[in-house]
C-alpha atoms as a PDB file:
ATOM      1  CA  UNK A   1     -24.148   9.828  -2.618  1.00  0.00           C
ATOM      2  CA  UNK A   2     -24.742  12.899  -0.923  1.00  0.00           C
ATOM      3  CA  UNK A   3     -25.958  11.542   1.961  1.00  0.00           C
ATOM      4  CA  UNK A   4     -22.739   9.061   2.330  1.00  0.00           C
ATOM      5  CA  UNK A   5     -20.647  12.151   2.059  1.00  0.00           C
ATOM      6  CA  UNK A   6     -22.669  13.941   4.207  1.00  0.00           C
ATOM      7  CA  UNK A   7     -22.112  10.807   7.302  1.00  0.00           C
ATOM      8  CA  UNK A   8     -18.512  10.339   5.984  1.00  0.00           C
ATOM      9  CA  UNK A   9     -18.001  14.302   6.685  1.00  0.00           C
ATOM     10  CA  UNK A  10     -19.325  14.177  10.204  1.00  0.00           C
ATOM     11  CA  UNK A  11     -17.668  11.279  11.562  1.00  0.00           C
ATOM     12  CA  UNK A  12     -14.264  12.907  10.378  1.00  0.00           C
ATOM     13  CA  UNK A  13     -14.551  16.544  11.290  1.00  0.00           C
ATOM     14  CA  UNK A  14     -13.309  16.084  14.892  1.00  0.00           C
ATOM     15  CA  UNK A  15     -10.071  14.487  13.680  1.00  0.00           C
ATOM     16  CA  UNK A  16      -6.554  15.788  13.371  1.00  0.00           C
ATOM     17  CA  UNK A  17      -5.317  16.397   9.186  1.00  0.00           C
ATOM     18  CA  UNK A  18      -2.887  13.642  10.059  1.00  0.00           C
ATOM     19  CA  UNK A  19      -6.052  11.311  11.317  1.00  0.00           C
ATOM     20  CA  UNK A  20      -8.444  12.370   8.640  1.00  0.00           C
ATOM     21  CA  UNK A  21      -5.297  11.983   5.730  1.00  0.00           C
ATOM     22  CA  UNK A  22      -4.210   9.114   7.250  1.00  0.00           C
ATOM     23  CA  UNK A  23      -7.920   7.326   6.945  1.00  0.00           C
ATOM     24  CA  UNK A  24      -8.978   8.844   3.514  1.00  0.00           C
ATOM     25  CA  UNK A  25      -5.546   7.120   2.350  1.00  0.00           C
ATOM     26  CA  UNK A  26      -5.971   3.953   3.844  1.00  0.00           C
ATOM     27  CA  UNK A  27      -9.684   3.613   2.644  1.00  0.00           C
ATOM     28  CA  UNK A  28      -8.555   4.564  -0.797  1.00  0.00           C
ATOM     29  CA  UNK A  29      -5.850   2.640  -1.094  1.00  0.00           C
ATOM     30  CA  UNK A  30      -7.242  -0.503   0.797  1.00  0.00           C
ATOM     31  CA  UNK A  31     -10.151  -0.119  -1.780  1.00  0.00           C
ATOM     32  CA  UNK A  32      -8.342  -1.080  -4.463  1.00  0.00           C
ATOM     33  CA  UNK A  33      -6.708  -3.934  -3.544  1.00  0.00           C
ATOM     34  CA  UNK A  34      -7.287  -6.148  -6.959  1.00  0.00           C
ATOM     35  CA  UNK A  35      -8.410  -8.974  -5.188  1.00  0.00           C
ATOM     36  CA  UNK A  36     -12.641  -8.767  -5.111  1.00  0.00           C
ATOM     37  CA  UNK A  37     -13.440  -9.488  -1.218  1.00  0.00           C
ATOM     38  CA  UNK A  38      -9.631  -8.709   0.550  1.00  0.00           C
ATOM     39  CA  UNK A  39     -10.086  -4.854   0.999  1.00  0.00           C
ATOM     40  CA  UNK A  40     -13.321  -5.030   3.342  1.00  0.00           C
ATOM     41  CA  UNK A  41     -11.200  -7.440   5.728  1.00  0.00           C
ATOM     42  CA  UNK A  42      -7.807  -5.133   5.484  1.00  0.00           C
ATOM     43  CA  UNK A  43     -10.340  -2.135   5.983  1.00  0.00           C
ATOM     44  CA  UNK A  44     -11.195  -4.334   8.912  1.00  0.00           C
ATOM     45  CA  UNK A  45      -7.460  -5.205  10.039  1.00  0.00           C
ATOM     46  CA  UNK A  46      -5.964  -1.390   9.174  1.00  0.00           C
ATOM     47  CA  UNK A  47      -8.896   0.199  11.840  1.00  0.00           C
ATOM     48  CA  UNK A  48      -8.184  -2.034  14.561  1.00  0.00           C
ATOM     49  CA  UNK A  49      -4.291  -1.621  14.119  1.00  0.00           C
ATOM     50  CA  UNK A  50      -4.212   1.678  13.234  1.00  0.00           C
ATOM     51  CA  UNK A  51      -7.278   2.966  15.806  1.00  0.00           C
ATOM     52  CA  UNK A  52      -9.237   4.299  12.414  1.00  0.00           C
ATOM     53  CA  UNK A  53     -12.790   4.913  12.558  1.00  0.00           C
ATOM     54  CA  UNK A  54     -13.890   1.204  11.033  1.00  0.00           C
ATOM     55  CA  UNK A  55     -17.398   2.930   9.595  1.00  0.00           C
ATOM     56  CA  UNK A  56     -15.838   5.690   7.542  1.00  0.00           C
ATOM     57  CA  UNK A  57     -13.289   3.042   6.591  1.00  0.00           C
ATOM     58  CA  UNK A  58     -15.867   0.666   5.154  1.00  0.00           C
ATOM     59  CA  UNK A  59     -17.419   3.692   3.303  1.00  0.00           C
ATOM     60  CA  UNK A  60     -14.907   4.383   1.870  1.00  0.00           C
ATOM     61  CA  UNK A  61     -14.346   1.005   0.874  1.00  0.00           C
ATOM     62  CA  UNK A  62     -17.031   0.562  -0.623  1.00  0.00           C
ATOM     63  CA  UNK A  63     -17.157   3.695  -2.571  1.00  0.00           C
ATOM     64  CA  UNK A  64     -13.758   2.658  -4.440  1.00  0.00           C
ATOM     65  CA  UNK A  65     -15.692  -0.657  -5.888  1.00  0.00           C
ATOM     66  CA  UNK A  66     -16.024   0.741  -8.941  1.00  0.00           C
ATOM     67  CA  UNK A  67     -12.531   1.898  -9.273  1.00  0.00           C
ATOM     68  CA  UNK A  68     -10.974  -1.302  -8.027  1.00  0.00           C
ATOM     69  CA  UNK A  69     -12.821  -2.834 -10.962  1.00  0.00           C
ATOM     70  CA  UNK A  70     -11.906  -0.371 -13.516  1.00  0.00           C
ATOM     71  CA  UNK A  71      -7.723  -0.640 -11.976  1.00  0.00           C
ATOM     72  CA  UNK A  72      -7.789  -4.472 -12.199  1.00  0.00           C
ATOM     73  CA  UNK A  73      -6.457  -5.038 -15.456  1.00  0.00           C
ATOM     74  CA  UNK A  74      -4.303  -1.922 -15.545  1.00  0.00           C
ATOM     75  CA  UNK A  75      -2.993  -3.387 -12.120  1.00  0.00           C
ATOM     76  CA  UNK A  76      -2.591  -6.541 -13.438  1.00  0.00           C
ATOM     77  CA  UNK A  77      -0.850  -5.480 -16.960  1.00  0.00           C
ATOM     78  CA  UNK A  78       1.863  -3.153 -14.597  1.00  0.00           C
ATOM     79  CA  UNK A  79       2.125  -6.476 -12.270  1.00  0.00           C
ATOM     80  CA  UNK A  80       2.949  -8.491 -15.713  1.00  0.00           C
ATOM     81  CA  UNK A  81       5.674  -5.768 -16.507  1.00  0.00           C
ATOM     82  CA  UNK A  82       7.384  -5.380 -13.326  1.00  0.00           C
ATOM     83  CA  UNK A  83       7.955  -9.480 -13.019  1.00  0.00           C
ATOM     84  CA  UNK A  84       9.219  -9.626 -16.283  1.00  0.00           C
ATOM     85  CA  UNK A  85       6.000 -11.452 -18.244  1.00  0.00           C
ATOM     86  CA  UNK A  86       3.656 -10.650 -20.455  1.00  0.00           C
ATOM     87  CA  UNK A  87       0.464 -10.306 -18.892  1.00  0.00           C
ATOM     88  CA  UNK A  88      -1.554 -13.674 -17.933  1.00  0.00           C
ATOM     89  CA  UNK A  89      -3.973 -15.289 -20.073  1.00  0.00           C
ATOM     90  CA  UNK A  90      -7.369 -16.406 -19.137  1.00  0.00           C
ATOM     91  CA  UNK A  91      -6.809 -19.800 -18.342  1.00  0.00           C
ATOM     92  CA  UNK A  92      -4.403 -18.857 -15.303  1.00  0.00           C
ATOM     93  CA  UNK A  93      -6.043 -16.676 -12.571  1.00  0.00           C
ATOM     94  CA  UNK A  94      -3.741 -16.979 -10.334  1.00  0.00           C
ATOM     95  CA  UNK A  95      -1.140 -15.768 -12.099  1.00  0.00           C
ATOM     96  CA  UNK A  96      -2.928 -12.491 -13.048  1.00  0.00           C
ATOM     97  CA  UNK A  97      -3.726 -12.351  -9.407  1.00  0.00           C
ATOM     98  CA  UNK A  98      -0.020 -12.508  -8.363  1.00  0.00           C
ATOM     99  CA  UNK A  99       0.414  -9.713 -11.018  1.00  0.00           C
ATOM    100  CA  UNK A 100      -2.222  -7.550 -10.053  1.00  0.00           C
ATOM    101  CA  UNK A 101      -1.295  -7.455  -6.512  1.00  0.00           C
ATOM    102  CA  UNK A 102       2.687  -6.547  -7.577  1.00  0.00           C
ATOM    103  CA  UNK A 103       1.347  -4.106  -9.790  1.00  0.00           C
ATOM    104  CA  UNK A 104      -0.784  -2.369  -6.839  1.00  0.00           C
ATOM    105  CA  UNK A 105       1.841  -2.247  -4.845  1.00  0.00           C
ATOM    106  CA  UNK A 106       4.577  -1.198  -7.084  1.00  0.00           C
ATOM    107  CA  UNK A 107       1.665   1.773  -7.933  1.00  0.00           C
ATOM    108  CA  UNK A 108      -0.852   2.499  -5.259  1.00  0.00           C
ATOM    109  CA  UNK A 109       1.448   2.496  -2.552  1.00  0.00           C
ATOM    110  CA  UNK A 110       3.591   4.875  -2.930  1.00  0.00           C
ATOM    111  CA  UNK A 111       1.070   7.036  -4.560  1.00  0.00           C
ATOM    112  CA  UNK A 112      -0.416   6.514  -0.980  1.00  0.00           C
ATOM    113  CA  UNK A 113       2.387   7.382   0.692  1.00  0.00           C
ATOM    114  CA  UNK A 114       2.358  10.954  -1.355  1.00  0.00           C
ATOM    115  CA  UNK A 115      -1.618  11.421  -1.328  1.00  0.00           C
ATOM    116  CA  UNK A 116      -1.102  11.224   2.775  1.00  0.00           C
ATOM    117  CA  UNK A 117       1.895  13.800   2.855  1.00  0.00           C
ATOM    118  CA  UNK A 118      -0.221  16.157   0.347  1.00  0.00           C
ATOM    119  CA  UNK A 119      -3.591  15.874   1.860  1.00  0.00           C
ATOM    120  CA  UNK A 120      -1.859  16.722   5.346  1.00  0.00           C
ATOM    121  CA  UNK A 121      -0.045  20.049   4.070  1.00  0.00           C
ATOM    122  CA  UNK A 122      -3.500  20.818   2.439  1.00  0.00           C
ATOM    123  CA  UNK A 123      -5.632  19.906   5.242  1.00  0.00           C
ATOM    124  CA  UNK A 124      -3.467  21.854   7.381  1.00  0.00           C
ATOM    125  CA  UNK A 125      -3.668  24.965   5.540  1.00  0.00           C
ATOM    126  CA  UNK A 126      -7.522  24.557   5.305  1.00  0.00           C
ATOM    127  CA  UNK A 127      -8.478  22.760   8.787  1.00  0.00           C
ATOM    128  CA  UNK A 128      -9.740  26.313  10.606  1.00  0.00           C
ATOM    129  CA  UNK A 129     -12.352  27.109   7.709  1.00  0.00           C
ATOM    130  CA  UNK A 130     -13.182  23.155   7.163  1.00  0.00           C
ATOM    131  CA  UNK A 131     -13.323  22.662  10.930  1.00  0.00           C
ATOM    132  CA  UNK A 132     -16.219  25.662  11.703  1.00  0.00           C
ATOM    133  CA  UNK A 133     -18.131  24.883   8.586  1.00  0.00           C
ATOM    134  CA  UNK A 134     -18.757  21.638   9.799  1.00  0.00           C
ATOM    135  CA  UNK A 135     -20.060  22.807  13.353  1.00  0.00           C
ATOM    136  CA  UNK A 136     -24.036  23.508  13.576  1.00  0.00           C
ATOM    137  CA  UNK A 137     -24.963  26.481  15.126  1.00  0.00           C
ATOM    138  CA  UNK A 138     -26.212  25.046  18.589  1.00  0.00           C
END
């Protein structure tokens, strides 16, 4: 792990806090999409629209597995909620799909939307000291 963090920590120190907010969002968010497969191919679509850095996008991607395990029935409960149901039984999939993708939206959007605002006014406020502990001595 430390050694991902390590790579992921290089290939982001030369970017802007909007840049480096705006990709740590995206991969986080992206990584939970509840549908197992979708997020490495909207990692894929969000770093060529969006001119990320597609290898610290698919790290992070694949770091949030676990967590886009553990949301899926949370997701999919919150999905149920919001379109008036109660949550889908086993027999229909694609039901609890449908419900897990309304519920991400409905939640991990907009908490998104606020992670990228607050990791900008924090990386802002921390970039000089972040920025030259990151540089070697040459």
């Amino acid at each position: 792990m430390r050694a991902w963090a390590a790579r992921f920590f290089t290939s982001i120190h030369h970017l802007s806090p909007e840049q480096a907010a705006l990709l740590l969002v995206v991969g986080l968010v992206l990584g939970v999409f509840p549908i197992v497969g979708c997020p490495t191919l909207l990692c894929l679509l969000a770093a060529l629209t969006l001119r990320l850095n597609l290898p610290a996008l698919q790290l992070l991607n694949n770091v949030t597995s676990p967590l886009q395990l553990g949301l899926l029935l949370p997701l999919e409960r919150a999905g149920a909620w919001l379109c008036g149901g109660t949550h889908a039984a086993a027999g229909n999939i694609g039901l609890a799909a449908l419900h897990a993708v309304v519920g991400w939206a409905a939640v991990c959007l907009p908490a998104g939307a606020l992670g990228f605002v607050i990791l900008v006014q924090a990386m802002r406020k921390r970039r000089p000291a972040w920025c030259n502990s990151m540089e070697s001595p040459a």
